[in-house]
C-alpha atoms as a PDB file:
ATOM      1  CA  UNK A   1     -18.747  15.366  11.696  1.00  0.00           C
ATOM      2  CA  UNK A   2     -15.332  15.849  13.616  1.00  0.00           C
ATOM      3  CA  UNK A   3     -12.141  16.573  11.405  1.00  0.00           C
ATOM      4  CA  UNK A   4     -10.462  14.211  13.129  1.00  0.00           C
ATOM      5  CA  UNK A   5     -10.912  10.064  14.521  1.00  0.00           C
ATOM      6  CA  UNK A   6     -11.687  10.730  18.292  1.00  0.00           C
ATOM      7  CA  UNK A   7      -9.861   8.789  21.067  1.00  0.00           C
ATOM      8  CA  UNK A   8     -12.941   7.210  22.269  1.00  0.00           C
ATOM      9  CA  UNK A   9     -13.929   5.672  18.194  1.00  0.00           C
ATOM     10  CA  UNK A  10     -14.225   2.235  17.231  1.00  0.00           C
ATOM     11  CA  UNK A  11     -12.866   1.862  13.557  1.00  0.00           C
ATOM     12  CA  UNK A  12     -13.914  -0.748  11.740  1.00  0.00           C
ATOM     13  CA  UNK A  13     -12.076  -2.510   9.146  1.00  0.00           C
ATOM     14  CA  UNK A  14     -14.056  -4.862   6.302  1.00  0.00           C
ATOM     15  CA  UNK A  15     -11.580  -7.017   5.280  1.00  0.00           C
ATOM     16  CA  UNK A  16      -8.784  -8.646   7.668  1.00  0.00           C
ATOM     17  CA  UNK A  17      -6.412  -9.742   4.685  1.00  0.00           C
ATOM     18  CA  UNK A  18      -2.572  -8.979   5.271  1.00  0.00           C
ATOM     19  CA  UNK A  19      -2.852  -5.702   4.547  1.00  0.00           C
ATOM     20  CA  UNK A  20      -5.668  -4.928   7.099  1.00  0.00           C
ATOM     21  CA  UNK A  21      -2.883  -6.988   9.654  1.00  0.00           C
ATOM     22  CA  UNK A  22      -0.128  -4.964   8.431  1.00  0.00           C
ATOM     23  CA  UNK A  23      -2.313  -1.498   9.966  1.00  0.00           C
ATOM     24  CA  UNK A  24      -3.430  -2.880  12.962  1.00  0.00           C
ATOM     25  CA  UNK A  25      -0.084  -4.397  13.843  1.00  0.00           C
ATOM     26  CA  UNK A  26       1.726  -0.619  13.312  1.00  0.00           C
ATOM     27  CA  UNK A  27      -1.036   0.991  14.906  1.00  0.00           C
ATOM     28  CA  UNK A  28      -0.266  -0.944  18.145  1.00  0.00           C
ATOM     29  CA  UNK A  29       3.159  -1.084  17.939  1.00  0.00           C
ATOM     30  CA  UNK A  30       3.188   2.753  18.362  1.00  0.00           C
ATOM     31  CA  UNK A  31       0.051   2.481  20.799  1.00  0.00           C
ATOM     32  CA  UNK A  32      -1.247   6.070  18.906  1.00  0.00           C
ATOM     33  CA  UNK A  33      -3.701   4.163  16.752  1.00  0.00           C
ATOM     34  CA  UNK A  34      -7.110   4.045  17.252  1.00  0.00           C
ATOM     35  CA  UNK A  35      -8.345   2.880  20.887  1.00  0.00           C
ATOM     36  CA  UNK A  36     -10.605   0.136  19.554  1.00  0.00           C
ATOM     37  CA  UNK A  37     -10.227  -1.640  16.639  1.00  0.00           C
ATOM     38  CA  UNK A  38     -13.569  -3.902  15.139  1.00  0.00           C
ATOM     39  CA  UNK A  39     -12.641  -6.506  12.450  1.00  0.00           C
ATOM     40  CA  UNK A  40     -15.138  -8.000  10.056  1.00  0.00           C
ATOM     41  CA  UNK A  41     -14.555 -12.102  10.220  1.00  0.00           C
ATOM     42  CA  UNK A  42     -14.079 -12.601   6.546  1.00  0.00           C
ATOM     43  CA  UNK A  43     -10.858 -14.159   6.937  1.00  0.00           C
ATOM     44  CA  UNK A  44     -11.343 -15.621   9.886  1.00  0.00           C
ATOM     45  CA  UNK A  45      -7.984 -16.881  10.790  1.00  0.00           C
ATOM     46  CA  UNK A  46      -6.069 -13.566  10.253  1.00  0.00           C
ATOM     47  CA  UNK A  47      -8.558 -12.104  12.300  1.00  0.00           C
ATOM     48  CA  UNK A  48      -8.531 -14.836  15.094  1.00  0.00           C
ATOM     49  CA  UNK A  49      -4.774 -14.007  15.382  1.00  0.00           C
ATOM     50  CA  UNK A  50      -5.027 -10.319  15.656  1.00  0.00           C
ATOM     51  CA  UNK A  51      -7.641 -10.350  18.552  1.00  0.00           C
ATOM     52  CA  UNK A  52      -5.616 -13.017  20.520  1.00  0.00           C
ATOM     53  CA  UNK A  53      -2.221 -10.457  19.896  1.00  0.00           C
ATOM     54  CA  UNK A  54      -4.383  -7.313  20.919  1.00  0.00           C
ATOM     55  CA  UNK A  55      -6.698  -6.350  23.654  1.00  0.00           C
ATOM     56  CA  UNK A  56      -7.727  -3.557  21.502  1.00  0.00           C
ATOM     57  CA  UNK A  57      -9.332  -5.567  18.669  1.00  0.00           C
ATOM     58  CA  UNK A  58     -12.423  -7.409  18.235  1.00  0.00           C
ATOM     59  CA  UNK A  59     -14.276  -9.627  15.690  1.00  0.00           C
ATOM     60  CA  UNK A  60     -18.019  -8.447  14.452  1.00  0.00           C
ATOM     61  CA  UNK A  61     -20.480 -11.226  13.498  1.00  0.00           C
ATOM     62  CA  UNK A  62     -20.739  -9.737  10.015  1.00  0.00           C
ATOM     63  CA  UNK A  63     -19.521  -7.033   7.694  1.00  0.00           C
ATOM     64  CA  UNK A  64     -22.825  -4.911   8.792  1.00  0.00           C
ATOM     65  CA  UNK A  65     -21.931  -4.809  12.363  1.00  0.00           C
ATOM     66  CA  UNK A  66     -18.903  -3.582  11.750  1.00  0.00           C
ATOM     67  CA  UNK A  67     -20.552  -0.450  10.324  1.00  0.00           C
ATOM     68  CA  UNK A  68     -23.323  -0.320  12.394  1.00  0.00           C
ATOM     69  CA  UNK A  69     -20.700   0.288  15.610  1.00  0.00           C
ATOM     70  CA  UNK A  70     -18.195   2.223  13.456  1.00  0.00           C
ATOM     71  CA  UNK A  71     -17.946   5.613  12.228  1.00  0.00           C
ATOM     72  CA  UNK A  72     -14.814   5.414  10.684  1.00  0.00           C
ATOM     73  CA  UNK A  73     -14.733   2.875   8.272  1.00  0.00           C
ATOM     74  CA  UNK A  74     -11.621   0.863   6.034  1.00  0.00           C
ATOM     75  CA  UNK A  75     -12.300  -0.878   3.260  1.00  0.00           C
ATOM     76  CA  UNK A  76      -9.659  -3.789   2.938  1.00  0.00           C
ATOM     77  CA  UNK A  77     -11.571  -5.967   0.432  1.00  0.00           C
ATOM     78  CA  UNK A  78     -10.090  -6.943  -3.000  1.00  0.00           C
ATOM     79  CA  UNK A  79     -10.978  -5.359  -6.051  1.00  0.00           C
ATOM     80  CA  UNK A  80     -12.446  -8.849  -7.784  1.00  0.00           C
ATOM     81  CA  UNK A  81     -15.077  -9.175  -4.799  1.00  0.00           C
ATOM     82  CA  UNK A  82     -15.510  -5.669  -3.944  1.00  0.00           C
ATOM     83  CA  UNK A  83     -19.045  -5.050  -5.207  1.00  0.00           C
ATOM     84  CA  UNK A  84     -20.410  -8.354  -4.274  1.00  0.00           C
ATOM     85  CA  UNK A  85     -19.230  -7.446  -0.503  1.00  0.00           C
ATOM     86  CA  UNK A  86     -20.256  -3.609  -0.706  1.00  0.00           C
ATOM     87  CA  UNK A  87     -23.352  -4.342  -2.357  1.00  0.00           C
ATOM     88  CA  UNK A  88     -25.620  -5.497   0.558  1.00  0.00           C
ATOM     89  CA  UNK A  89     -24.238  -3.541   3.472  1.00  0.00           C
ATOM     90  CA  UNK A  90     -26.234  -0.668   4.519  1.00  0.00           C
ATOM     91  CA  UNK A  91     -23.793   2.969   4.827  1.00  0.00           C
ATOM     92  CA  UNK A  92     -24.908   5.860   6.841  1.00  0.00           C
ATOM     93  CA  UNK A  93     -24.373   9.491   6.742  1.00  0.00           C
ATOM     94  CA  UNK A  94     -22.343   9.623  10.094  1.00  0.00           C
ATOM     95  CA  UNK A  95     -19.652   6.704   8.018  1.00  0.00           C
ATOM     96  CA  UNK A  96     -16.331   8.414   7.132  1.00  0.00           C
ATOM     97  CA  UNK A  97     -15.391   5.353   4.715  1.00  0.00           C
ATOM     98  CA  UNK A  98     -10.839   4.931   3.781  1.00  0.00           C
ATOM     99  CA  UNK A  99     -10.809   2.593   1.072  1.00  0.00           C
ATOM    100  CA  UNK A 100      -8.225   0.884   0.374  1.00  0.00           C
ATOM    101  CA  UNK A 101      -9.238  -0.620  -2.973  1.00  0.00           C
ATOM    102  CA  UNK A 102      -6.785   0.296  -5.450  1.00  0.00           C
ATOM    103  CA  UNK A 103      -9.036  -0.235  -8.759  1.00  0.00           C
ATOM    104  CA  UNK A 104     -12.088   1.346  -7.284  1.00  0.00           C
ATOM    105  CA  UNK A 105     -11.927   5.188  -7.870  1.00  0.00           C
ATOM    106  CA  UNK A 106     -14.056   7.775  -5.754  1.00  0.00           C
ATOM    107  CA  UNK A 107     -17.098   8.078  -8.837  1.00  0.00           C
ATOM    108  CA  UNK A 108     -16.783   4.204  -9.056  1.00  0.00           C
ATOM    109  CA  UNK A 109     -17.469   3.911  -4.709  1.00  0.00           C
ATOM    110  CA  UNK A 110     -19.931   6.944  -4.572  1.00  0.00           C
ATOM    111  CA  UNK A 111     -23.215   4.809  -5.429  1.00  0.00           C
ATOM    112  CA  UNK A 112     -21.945   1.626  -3.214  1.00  0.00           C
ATOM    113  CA  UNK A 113     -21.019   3.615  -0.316  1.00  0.00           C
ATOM    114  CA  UNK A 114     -23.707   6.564  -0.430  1.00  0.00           C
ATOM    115  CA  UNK A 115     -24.945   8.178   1.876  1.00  0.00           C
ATOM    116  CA  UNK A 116     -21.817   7.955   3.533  1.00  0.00           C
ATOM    117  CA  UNK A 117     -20.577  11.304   4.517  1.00  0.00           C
ATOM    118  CA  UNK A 118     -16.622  11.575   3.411  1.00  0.00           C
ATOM    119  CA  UNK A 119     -14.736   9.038   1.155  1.00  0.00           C
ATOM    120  CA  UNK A 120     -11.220   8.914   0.793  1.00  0.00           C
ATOM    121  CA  UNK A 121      -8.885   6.389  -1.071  1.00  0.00           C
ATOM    122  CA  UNK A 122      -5.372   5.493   0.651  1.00  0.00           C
ATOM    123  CA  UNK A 123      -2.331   3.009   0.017  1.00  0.00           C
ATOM    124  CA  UNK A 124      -0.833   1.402   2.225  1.00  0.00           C
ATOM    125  CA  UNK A 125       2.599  -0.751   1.449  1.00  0.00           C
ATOM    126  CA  UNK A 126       2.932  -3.803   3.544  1.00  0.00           C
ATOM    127  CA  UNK A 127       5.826  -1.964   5.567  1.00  0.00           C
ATOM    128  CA  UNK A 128       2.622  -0.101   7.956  1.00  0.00           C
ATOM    129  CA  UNK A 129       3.349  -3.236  10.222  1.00  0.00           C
ATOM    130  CA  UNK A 130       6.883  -1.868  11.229  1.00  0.00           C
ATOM    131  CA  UNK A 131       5.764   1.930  10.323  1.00  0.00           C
ATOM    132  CA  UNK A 132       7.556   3.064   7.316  1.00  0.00           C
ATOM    133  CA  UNK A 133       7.621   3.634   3.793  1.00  0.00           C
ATOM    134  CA  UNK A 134       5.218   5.969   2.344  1.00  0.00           C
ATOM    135  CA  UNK A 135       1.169   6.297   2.513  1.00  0.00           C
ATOM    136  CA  UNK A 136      -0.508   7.892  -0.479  1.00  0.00           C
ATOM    137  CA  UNK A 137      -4.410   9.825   0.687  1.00  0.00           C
ATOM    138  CA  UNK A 138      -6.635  11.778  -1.286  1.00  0.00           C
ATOM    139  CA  UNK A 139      -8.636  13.545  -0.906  1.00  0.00           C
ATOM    140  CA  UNK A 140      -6.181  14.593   2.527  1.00  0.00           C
ATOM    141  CA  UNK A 141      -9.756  14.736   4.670  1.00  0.00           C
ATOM    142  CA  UNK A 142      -7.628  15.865   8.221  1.00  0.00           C
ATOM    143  CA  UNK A 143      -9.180  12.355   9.866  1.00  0.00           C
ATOM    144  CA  UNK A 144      -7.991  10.106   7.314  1.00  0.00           C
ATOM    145  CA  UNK A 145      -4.156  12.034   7.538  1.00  0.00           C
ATOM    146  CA  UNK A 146      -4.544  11.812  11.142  1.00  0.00           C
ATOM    147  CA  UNK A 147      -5.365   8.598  11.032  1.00  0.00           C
ATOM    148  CA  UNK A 148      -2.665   6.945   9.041  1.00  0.00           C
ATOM    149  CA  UNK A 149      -0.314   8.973   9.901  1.00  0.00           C
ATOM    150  CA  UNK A 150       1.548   6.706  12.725  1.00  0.00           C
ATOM    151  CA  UNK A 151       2.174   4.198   9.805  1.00  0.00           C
ATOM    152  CA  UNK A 152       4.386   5.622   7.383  1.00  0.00           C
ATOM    153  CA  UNK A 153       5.568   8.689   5.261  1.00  0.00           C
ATOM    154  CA  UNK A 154       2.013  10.327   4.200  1.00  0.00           C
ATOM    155  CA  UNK A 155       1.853  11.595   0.980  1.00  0.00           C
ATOM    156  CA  UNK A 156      -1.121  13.538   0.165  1.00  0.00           C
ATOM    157  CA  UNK A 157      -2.509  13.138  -3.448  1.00  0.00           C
ATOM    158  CA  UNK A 158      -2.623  16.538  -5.260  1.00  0.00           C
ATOM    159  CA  UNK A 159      -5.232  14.982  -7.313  1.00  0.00           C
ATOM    160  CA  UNK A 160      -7.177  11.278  -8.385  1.00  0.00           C
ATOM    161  CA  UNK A 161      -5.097  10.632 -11.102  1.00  0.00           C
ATOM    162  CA  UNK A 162      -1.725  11.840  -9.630  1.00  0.00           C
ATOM    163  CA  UNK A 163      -2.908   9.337  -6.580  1.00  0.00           C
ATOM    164  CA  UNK A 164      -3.815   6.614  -9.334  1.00  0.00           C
ATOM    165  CA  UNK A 165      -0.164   7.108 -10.266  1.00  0.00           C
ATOM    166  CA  UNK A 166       1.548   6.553  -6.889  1.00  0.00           C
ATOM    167  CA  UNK A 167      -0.646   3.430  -6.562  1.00  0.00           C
ATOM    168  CA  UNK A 168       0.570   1.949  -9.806  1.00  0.00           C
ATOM    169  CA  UNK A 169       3.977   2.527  -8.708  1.00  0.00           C
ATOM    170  CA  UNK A 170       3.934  -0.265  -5.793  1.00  0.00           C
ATOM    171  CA  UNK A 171       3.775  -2.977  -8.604  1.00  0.00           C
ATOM    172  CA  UNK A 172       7.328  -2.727  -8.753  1.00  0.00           C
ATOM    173  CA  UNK A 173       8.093  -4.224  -5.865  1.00  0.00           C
ATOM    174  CA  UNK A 174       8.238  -8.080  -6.683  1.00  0.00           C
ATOM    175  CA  UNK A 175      10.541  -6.528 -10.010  1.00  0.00           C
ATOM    176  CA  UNK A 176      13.076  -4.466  -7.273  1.00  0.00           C
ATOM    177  CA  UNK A 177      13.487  -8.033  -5.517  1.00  0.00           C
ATOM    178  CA  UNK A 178      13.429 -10.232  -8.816  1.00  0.00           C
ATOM    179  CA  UNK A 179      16.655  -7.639  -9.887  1.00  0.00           C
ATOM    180  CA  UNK A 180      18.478  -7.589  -6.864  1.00  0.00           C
ATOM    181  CA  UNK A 181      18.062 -12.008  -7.125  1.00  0.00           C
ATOM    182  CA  UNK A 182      19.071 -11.722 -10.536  1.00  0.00           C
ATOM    183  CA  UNK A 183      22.551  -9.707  -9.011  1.00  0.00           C
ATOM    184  CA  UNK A 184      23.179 -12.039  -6.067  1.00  0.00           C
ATOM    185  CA  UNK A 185      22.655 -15.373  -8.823  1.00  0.00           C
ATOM    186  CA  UNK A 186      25.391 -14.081 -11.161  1.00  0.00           C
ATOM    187  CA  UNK A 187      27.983 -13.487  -7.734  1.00  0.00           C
ATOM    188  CA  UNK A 188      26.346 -16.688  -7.168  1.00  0.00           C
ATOM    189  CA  UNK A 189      27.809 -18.287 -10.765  1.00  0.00           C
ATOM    190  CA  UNK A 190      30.943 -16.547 -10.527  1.00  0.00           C
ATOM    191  CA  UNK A 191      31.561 -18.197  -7.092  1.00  0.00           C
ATOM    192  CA  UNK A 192      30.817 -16.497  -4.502  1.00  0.00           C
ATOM    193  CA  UNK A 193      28.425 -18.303  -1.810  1.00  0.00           C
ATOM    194  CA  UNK A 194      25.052 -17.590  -2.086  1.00  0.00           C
ATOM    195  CA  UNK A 195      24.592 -16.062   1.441  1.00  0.00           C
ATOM    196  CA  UNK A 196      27.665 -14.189   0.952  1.00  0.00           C
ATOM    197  CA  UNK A 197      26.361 -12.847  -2.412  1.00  0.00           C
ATOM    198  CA  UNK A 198      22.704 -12.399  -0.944  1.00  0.00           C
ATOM    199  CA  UNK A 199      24.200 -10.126   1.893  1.00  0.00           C
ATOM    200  CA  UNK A 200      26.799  -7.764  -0.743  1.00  0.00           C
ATOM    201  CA  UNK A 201      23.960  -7.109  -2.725  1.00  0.00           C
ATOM    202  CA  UNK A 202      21.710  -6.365   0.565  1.00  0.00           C
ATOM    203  CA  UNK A 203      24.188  -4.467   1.524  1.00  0.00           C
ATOM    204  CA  UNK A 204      24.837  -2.253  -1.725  1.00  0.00           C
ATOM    205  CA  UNK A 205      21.295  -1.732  -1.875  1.00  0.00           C
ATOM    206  CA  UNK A 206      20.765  -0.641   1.825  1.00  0.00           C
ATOM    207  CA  UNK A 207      23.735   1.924   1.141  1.00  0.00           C
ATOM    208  CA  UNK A 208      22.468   2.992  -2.250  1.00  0.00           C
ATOM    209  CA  UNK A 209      19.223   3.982  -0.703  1.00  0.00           C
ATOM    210  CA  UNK A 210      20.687   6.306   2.092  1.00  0.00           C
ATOM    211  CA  UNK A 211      22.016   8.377  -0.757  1.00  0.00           C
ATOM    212  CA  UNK A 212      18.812  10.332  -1.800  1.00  0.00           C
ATOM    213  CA  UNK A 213      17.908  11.279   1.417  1.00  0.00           C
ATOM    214  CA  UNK A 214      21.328  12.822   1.951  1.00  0.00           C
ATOM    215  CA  UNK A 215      20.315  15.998  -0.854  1.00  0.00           C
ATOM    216  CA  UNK A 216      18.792  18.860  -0.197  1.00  0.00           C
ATOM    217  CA  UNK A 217      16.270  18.590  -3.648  1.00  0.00           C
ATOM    218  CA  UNK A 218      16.202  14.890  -4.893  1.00  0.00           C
ATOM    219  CA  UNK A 219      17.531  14.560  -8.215  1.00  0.00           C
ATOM    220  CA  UNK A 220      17.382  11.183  -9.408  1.00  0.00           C
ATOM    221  CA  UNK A 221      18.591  11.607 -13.255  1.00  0.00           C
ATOM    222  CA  UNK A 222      21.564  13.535 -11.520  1.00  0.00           C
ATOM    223  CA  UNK A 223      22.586  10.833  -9.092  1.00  0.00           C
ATOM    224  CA  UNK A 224      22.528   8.476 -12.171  1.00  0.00           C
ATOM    225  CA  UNK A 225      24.924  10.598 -13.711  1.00  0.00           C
ATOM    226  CA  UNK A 226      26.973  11.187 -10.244  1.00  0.00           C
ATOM    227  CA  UNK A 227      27.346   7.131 -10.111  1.00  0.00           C
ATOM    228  CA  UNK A 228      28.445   6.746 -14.054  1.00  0.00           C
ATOM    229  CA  UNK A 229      31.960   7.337 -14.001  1.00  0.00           C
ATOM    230  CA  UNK A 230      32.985   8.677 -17.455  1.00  0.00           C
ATOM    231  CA  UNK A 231      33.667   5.325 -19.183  1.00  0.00           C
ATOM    232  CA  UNK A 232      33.116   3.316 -16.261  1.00  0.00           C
ATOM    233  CA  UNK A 233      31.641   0.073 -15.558  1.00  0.00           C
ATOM    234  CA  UNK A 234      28.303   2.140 -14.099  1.00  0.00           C
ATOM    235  CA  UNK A 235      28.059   3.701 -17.411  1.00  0.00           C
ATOM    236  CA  UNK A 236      28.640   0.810 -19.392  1.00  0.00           C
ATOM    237  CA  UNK A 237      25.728  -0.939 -17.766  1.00  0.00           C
ATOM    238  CA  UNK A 238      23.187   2.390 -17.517  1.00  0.00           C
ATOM    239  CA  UNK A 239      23.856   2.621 -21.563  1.00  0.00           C
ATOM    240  CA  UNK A 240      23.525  -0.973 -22.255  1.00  0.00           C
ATOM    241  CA  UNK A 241      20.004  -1.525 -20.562  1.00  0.00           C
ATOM    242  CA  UNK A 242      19.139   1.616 -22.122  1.00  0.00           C
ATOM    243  CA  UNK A 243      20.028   0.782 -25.569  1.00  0.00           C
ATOM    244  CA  UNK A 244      18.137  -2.816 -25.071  1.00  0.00           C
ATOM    245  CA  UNK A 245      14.834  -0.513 -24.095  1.00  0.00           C
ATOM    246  CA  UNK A 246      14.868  -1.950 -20.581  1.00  0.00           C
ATOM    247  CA  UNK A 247      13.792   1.418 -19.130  1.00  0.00           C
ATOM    248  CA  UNK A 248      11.058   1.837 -21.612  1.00  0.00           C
ATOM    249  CA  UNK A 249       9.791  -1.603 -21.180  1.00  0.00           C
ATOM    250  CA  UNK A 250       9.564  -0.429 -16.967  1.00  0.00           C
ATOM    251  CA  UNK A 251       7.402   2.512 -18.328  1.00  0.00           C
ATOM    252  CA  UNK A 252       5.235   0.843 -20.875  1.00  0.00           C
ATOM    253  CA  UNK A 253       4.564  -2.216 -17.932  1.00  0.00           C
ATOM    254  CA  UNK A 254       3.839   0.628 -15.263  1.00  0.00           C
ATOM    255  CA  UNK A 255       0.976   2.099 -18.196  1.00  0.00           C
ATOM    256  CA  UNK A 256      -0.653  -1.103 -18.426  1.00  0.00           C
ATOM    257  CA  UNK A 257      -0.779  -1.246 -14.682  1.00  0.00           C
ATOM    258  CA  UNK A 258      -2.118   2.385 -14.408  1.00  0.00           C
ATOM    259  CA  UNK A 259      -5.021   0.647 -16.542  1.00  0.00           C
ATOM    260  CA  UNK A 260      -5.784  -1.686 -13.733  1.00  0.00           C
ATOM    261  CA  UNK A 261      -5.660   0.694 -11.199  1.00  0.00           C
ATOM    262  CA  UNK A 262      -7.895   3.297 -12.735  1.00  0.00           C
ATOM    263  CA  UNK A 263     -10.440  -0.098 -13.785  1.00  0.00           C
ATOM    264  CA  UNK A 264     -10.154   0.633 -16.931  1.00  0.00           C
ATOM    265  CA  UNK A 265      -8.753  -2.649 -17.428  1.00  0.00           C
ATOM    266  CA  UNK A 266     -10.678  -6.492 -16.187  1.00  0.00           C
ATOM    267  CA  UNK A 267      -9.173  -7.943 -13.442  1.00  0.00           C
ATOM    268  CA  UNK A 268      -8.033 -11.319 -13.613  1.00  0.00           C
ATOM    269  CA  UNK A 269     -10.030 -14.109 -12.299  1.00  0.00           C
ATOM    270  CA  UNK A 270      -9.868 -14.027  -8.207  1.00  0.00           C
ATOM    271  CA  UNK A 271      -8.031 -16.888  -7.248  1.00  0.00           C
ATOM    272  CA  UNK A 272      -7.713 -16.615  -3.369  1.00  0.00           C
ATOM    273  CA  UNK A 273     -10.752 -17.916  -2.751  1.00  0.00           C
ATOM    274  CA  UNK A 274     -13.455 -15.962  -0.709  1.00  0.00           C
ATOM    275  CA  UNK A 275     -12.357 -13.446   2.319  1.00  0.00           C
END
């Protein structure tokens, strides 16, 4: 088995939800993804649309297919219909299988996957599509680095529970765009227009977020202190969510999540119908 996905390989992907998309849109827009792209038709319109955008992908009759003319192989199912879709298909020892199920961990795929030859577990944020923000992979097999690579910052998982961790950590995005409404809806009530509001707090945030990247080491507790002027307004507002626990309650939501992700935890019901 090659350390790496060659140019000539088909990979296939089982799943073509939005995340699947988001990968095959940033591996074209680069055009140093994989040469040939095979999609199971499970949702059939997202699928539909990414074959008409690119001459590189095509549509499988079945989830089997795809394996059977893949060696590489993603798995972009979700975690409430996992099994029933794993279940039945028929893995080889040539397969080299990327899951992307974020609940599933590596003793939990072994039995639905063998004999496949190499797992690995990867997450993907929804920014692949334009090619940034970071890509968590463990174990850091050289083909599945190499592979996502052209779709983000890689991070490579010291370990399955230090990977759990950075998985958990992408449920705070809807909370990072719920606090950043919250901001623009007081400006809002104070009277500023909305769109003017929306675009001051877009544009605080944008600025705010150059800042790390401008230190040598990354020190977040120190920036926090470097932005809390000495009885300032910064400071005021750092020691008043603090005092109300709202740090702590961040924490203790990000443990329950950590549940979920390790599947140590039920799902809730599935309520996207099948694909």
């Amino acid at each position: 088995m090659g350390s790496s996905v060659s140019d000539a390989e088909t990979v296939g992907l089982i799943g073509a939800g939005h995340i699947a998309a988001a990968l095959v849109t940033g591996w074209r827009a680069g055009g140093d993804g994989p040469p040939h792209l095979l999609l199971s038709p499970r949702n059939a319109d997202i699928a539909q649309q990414l074959a008409q955008a690119f001459p590189q992908v095509a549509i499988a009759a079945d989830n089997q297919a795809v394996l059977d003319r893949a060696d590489t192989v993603l798995l972009c199912v979700r975690p409430q219909i996992a099994e029933a879709v794993l279940r039945p298909l028929r893995f080889a020892g040539h397969h080299r299988v990327l899951s992307l199920i974020a609940t599933f961990p590596l003793a939990r795929l072994a039995p639905l996957l063998a004999p496949a030859g190499e797992v690995a577990r990867a997450v993907p944020m929804p920014f692949a599509s334009s090619r940034r923000g970071p890509l968590a992979v463990f174990p850091p097999h050289d083909w599945a680095l190499t592979l996502m690579a052209p779709l983000g910052d890689i991070i490579a998982a010291p370990s399955e529970p230090a990977f759990d961790h950075l998985c958990a950590i992408t449920a705070t995005m809807s909370a990072f765009f719920k606090t950043l409404g919250t901001m623009s809806g007081w400006l809002a009530g104070g009277g500023v227009p909305r769109v003017l509001a929306d675009h001051y707090v877009a544009s605080q945030i944008l600025a705010l977020s150059q800042v790390p990247g401008e230190q040598r080491v990354i020190d977040f507790a120190a920036l926090a202190v470097r932005f809390a002027t000495k009885g300032g307004i910064n400071e005021q507002v750092t020691r008043e969510l603090t005092e109300a626990g709202a740090f702590d309650l961040l924490t203790g939501a990000l443990d329950r999540v950590l549940l979920r992700v390790r599947g140590e935890q039920p799902l809730p019901a599935d309520r996207t119908g099948p694909g």
